[in-house]
PDB file of N, CA and C in Angstrom:
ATOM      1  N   UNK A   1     -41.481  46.783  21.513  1.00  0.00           N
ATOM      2  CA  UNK A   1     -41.077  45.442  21.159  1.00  0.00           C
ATOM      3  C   UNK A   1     -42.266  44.517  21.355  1.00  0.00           C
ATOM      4  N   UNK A   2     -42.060  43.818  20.427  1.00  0.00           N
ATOM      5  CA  UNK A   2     -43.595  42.697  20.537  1.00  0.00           C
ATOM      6  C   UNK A   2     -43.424  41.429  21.581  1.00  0.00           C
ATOM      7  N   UNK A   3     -43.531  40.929  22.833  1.00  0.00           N
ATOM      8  CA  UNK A   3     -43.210  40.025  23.416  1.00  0.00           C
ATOM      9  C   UNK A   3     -44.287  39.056  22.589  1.00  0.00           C
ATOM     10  N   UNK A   4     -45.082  39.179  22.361  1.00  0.00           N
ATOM     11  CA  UNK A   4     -45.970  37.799  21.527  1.00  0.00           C
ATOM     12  C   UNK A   4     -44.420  37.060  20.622  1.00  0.00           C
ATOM     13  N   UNK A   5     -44.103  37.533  19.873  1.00  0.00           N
ATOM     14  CA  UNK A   5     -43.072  36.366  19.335  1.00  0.00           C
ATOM     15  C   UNK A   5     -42.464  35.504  19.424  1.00  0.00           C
ATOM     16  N   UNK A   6     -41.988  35.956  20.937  1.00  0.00           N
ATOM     17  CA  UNK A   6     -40.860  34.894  21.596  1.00  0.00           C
ATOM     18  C   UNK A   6     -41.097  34.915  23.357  1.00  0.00           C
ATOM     19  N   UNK A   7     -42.351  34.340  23.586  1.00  0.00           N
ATOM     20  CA  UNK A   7     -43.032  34.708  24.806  1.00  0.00           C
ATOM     21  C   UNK A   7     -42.296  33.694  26.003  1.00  0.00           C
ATOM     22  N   UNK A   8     -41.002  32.567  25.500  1.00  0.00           N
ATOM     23  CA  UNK A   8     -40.465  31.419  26.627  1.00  0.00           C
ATOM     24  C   UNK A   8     -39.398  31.913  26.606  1.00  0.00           C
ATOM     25  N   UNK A   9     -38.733  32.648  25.911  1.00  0.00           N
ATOM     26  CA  UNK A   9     -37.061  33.317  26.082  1.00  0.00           C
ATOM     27  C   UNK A   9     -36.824  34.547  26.762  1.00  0.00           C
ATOM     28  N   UNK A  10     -35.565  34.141  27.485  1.00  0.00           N
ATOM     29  CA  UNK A  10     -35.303  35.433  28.105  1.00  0.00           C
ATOM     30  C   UNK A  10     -33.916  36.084  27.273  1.00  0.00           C
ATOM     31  N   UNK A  11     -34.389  37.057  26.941  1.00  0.00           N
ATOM     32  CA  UNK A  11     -33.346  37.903  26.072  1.00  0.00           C
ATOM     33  C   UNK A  11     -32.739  38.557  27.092  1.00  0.00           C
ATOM     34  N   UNK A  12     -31.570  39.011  26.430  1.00  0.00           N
ATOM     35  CA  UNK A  12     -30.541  39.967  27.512  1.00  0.00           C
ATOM     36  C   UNK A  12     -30.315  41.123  26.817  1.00  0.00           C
ATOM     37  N   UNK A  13     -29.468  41.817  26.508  1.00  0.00           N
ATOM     38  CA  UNK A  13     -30.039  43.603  26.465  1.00  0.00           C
ATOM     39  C   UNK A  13     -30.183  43.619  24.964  1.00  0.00           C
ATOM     40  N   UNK A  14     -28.264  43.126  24.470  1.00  0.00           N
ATOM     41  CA  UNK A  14     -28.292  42.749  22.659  1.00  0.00           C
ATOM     42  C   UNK A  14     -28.921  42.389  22.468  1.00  0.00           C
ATOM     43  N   UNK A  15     -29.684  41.015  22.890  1.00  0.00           N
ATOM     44  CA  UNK A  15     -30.822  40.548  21.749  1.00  0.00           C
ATOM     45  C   UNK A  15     -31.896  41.297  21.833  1.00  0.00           C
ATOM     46  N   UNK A  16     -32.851  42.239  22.977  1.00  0.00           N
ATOM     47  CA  UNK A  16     -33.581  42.824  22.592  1.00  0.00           C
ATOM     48  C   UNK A  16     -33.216  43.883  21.978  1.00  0.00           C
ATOM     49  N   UNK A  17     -31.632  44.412  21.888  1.00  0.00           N
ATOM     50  CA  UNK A  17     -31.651  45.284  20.980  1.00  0.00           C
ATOM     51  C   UNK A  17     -31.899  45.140  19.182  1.00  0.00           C
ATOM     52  N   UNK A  18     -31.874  43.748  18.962  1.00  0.00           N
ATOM     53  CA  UNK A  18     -31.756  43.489  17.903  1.00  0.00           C
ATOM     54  C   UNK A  18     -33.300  42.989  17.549  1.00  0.00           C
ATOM     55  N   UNK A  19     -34.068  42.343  18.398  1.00  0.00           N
ATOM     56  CA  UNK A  19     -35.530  42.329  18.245  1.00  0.00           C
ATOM     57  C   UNK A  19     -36.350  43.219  17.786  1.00  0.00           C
ATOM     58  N   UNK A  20     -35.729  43.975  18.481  1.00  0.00           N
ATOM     59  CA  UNK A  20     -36.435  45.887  18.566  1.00  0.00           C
ATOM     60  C   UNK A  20     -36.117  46.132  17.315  1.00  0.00           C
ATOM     61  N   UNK A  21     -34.700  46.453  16.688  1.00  0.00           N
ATOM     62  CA  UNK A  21     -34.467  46.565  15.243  1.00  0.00           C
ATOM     63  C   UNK A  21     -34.980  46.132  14.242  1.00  0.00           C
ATOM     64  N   UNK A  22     -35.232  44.445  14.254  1.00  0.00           N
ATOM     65  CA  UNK A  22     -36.418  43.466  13.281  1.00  0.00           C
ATOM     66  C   UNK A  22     -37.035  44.140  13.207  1.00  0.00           C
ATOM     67  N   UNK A  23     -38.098  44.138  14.550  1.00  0.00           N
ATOM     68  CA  UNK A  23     -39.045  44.829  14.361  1.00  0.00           C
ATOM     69  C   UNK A  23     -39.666  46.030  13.699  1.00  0.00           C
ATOM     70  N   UNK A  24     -38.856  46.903  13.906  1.00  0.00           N
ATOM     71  CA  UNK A  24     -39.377  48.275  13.472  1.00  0.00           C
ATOM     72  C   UNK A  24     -38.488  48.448  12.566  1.00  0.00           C
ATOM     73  N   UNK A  25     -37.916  47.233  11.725  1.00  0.00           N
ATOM     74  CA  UNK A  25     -37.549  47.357  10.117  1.00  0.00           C
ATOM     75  C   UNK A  25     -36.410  48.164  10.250  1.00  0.00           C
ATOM     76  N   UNK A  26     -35.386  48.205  11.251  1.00  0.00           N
ATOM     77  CA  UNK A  26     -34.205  49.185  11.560  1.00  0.00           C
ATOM     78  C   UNK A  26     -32.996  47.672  11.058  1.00  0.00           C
ATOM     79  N   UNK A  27     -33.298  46.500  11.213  1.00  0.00           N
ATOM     80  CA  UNK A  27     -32.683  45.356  10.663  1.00  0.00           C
ATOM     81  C   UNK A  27     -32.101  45.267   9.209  1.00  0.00           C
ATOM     82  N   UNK A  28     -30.554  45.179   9.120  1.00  0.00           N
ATOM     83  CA  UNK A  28     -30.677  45.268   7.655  1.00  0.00           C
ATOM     84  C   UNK A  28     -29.867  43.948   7.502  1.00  0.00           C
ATOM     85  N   UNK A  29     -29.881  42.973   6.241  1.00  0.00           N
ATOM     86  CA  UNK A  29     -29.365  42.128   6.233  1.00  0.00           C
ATOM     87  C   UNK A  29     -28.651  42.153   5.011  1.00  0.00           C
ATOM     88  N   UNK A  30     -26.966  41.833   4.706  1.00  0.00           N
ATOM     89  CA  UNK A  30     -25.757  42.164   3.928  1.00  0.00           C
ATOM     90  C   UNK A  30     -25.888  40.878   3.159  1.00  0.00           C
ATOM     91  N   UNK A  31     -26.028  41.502   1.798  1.00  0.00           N
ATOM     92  CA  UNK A  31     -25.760  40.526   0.809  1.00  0.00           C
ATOM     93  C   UNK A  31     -24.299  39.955   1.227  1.00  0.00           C
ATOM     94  N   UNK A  32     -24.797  38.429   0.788  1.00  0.00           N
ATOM     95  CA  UNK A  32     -23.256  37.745   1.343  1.00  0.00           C
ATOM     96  C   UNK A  32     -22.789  37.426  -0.189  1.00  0.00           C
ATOM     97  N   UNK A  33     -21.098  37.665   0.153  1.00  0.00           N
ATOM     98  CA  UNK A  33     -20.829  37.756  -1.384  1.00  0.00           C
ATOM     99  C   UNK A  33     -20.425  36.645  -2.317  1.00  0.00           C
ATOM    100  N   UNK A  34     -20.350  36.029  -3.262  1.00  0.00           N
ATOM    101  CA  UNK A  34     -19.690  34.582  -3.668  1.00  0.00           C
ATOM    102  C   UNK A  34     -18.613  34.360  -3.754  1.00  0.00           C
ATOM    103  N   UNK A  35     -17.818  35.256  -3.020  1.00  0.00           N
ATOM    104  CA  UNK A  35     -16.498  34.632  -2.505  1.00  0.00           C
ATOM    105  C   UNK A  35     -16.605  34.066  -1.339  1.00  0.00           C
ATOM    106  N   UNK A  36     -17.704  34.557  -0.658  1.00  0.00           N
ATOM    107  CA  UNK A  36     -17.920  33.461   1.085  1.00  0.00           C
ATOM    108  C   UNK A  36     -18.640  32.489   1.255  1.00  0.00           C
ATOM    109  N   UNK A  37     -19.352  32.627  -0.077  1.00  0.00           N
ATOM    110  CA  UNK A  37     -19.975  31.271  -0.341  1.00  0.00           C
ATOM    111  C   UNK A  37     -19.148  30.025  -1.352  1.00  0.00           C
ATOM    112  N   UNK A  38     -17.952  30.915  -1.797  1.00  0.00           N
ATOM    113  CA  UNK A  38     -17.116  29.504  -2.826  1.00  0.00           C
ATOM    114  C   UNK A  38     -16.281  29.284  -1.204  1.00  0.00           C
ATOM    115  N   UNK A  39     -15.836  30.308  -0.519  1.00  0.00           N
ATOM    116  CA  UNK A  39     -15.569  29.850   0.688  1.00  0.00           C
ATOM    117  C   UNK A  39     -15.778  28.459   1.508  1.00  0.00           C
ATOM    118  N   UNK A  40     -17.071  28.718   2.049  1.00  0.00           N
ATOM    119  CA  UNK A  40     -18.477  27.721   2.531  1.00  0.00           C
ATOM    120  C   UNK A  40     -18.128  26.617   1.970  1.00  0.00           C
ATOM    121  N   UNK A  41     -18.860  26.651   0.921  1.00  0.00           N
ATOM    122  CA  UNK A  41     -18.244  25.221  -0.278  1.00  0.00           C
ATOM    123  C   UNK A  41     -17.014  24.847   0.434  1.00  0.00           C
ATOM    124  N   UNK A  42     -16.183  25.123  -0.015  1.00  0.00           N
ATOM    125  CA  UNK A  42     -14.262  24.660  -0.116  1.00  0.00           C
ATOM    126  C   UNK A  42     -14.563  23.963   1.225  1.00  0.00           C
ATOM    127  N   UNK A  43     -14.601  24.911   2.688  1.00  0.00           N
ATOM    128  CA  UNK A  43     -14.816  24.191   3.811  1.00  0.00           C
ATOM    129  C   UNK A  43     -15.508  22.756   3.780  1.00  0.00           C
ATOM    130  N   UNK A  44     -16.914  22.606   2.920  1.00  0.00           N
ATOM    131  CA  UNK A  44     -17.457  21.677   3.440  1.00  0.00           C
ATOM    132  C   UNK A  44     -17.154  20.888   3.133  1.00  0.00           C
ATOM    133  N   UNK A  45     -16.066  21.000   1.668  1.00  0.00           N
ATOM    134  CA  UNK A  45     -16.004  19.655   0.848  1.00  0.00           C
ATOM    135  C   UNK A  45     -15.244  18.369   1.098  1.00  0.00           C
ATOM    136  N   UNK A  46     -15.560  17.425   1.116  1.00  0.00           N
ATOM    137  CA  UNK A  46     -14.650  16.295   1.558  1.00  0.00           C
ATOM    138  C   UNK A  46     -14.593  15.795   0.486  1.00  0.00           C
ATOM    139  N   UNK A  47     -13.642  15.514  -0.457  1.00  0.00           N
ATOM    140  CA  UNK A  47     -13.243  14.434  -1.436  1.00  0.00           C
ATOM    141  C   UNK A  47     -12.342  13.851  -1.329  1.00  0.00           C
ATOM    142  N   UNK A  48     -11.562  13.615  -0.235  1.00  0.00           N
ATOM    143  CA  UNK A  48     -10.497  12.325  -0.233  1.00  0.00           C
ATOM    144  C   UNK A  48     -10.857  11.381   0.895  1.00  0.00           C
ATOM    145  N   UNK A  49     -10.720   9.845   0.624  1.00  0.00           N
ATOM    146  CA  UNK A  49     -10.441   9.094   1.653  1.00  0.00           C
ATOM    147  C   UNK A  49      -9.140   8.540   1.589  1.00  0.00           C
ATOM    148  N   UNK A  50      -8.570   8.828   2.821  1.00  0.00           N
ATOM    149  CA  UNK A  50      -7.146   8.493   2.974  1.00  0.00           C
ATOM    150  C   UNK A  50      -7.281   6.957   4.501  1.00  0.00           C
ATOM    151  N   UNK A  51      -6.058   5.942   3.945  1.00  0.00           N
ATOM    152  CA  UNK A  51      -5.885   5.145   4.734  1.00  0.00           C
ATOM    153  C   UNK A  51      -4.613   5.171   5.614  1.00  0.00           C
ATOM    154  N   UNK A  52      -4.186   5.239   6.794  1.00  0.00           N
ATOM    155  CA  UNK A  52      -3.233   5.583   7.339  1.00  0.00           C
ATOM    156  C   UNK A  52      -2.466   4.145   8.538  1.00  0.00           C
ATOM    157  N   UNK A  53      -1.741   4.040   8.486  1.00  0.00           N
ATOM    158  CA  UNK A  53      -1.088   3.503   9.821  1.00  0.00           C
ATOM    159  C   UNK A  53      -0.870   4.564  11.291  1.00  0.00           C
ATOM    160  N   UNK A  54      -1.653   4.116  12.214  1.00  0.00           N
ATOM    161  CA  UNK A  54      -1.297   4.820  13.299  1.00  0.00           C
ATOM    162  C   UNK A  54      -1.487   4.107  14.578  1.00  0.00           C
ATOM    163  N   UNK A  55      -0.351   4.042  15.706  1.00  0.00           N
ATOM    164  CA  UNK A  55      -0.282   3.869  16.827  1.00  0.00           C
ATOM    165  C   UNK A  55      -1.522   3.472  17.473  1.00  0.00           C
ATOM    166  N   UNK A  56      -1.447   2.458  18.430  1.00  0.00           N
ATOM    167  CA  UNK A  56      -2.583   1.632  18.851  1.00  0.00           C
ATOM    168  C   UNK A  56      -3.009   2.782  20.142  1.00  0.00           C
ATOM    169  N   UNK A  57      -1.803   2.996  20.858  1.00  0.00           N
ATOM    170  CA  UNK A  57      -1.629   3.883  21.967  1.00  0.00           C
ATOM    171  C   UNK A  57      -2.343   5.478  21.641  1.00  0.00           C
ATOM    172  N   UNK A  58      -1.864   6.078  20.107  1.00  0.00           N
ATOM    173  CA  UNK A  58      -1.972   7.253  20.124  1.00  0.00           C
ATOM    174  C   UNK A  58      -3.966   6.849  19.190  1.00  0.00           C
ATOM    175  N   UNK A  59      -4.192   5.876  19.111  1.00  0.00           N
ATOM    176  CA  UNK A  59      -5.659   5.938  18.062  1.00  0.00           C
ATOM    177  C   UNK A  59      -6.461   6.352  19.510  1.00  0.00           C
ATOM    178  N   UNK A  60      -6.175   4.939  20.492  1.00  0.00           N
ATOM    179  CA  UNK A  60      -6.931   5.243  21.907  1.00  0.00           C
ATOM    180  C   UNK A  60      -7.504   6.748  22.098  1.00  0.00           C
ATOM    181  N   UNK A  61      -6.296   7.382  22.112  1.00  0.00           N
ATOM    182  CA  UNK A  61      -6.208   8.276  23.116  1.00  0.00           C
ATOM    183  C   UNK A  61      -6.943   9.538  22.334  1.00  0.00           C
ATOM    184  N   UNK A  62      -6.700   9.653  20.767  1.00  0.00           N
ATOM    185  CA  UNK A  62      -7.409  10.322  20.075  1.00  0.00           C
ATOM    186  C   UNK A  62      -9.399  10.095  20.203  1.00  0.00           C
ATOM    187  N   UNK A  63      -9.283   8.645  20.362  1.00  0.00           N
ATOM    188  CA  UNK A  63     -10.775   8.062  20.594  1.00  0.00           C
ATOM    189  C   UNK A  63     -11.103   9.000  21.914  1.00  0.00           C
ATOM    190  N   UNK A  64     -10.749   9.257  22.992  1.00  0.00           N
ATOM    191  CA  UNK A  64     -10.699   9.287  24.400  1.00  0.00           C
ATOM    192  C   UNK A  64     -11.767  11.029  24.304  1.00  0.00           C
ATOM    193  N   UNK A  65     -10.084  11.347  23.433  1.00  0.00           N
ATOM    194  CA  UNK A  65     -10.307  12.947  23.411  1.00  0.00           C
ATOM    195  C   UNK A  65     -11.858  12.960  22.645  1.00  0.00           C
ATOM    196  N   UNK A  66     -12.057  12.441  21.518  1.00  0.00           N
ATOM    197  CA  UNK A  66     -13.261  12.760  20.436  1.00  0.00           C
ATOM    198  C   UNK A  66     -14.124  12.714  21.450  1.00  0.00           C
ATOM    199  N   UNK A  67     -14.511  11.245  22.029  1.00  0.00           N
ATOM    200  CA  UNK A  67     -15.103  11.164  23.176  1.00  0.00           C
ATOM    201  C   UNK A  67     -15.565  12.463  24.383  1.00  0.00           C
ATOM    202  N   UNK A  68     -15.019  12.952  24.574  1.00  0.00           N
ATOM    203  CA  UNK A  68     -14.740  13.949  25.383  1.00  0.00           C
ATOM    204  C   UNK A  68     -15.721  15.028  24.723  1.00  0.00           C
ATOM    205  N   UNK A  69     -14.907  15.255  23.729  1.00  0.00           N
ATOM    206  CA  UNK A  69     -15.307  16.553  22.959  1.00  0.00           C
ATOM    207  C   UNK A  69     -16.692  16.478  22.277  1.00  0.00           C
ATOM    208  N   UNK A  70     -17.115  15.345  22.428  1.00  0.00           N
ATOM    209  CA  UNK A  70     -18.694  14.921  21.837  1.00  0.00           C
ATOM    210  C   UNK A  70     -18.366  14.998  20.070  1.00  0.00           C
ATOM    211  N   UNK A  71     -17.147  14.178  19.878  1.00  0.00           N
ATOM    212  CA  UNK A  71     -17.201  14.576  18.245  1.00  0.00           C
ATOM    213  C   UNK A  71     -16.636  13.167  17.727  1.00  0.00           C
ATOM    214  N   UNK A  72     -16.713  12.442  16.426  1.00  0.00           N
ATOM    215  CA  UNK A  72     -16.359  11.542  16.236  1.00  0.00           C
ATOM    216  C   UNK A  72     -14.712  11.550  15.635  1.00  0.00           C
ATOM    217  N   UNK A  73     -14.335  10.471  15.831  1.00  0.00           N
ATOM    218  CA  UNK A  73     -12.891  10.855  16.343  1.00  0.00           C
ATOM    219  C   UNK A  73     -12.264  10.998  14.531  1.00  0.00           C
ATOM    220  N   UNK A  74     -12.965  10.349  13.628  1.00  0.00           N
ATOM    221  CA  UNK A  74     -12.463  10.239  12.482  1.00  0.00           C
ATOM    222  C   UNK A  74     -12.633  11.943  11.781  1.00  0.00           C
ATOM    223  N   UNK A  75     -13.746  12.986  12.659  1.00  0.00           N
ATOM    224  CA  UNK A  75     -13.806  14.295  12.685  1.00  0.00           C
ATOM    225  C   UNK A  75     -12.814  14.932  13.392  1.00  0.00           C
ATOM    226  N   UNK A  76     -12.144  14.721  14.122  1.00  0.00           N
ATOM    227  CA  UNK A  76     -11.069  15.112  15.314  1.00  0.00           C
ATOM    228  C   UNK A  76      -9.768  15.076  14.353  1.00  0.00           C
ATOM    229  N   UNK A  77      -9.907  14.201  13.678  1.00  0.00           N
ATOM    230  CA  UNK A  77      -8.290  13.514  13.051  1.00  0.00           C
ATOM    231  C   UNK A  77      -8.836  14.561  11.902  1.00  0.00           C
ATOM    232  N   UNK A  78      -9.357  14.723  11.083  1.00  0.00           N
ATOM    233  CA  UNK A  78      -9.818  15.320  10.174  1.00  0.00           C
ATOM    234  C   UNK A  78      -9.430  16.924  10.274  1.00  0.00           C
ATOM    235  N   UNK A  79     -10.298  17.325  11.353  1.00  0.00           N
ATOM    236  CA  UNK A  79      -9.663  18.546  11.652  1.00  0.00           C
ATOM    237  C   UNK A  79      -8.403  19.189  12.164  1.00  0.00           C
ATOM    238  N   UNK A  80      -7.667  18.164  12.874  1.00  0.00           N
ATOM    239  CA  UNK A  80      -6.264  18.795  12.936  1.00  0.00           C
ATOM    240  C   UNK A  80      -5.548  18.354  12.113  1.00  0.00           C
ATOM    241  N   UNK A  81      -5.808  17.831  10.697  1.00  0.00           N
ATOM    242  CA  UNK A  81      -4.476  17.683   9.597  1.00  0.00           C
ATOM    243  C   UNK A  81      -5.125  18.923   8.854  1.00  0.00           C
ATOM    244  N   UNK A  82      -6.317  19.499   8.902  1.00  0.00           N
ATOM    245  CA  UNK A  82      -6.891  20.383   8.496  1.00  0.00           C
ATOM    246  C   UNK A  82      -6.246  21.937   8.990  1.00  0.00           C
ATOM    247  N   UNK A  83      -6.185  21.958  10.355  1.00  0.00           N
ATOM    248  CA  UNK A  83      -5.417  23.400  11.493  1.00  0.00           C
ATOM    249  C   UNK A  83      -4.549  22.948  10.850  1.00  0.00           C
ATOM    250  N   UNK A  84      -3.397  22.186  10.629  1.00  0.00           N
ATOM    251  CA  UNK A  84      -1.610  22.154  10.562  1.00  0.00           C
ATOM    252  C   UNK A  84      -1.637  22.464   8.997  1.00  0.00           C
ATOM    253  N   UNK A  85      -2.291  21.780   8.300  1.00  0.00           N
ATOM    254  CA  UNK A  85      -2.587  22.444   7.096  1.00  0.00           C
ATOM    255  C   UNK A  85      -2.200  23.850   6.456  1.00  0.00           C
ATOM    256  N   UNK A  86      -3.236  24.618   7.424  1.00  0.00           N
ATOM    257  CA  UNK A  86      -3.281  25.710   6.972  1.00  0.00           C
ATOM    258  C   UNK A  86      -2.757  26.549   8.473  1.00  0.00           C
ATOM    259  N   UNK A  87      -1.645  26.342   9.301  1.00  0.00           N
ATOM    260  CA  UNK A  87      -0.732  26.710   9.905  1.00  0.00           C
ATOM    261  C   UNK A  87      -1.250  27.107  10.627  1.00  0.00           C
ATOM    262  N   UNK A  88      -2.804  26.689  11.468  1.00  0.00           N
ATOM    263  CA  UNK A  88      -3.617  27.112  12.643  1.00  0.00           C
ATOM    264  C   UNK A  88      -2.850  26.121  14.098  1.00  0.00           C
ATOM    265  N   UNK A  89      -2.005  24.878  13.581  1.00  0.00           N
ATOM    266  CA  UNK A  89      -1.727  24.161  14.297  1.00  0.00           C
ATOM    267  C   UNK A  89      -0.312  24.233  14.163  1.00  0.00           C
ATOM    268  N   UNK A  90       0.414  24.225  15.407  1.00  0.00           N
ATOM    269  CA  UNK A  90       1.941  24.094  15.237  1.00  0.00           C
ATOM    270  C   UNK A  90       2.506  23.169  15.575  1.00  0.00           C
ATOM    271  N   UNK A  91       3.844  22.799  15.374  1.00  0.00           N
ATOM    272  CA  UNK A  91       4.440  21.609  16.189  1.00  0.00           C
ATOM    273  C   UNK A  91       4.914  22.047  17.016  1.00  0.00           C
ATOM    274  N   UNK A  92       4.736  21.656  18.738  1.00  0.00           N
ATOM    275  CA  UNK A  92       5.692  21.602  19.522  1.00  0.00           C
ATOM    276  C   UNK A  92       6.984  21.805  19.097  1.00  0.00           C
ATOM    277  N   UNK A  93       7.912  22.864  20.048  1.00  0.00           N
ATOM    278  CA  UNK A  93       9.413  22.764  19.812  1.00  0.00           C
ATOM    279  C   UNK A  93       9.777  22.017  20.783  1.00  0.00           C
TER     280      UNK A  93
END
């Protein structure tokens, strides 16, 4: 294995197993197919802006959480109509 490459990191066993592989061309890399890339797309796309009424109490507290989570909260709201969407999110019984 060549330590010149990456002479400030400390690898742990996988990654030098996978260094080692680069290296000596044992690395193979899988055509990715254009269904995971129309995938990709679909995910990234944002084309709606929607305006909503919501609770002064529940905006806070959504702010609180984004806050928290280091994410902006209009991304927070975004992503869980996104999970319930597609049935990653449930309702409480």
């Amino acid at each position: 294995m060549n330590n010149d490459v990456l002479p400030d990191f400390q690898l742990d066993e996988d990654e030098k197993e996978i260094l080692d592989d680069y290296e000596n061309g044992r690395f193979r890399f899988e055509e990715v197919s254009e269904r995971i890339y129309a995938a990709a797309r679909e995910t990234l796309k944002k084309n709606k802006n929607i305006n909503i009424r919501i609770n002064e109490n529940d905006l806070t507290s959504i702010k609180l959480i984004a806050a928290r989570e280091g994410v902006p909260y209009q991304t927070l709201i975004g992503s869980l109509i996104h999970k319930y969407a597609n049935g990653q999110l449930k309702e409480a019984a």
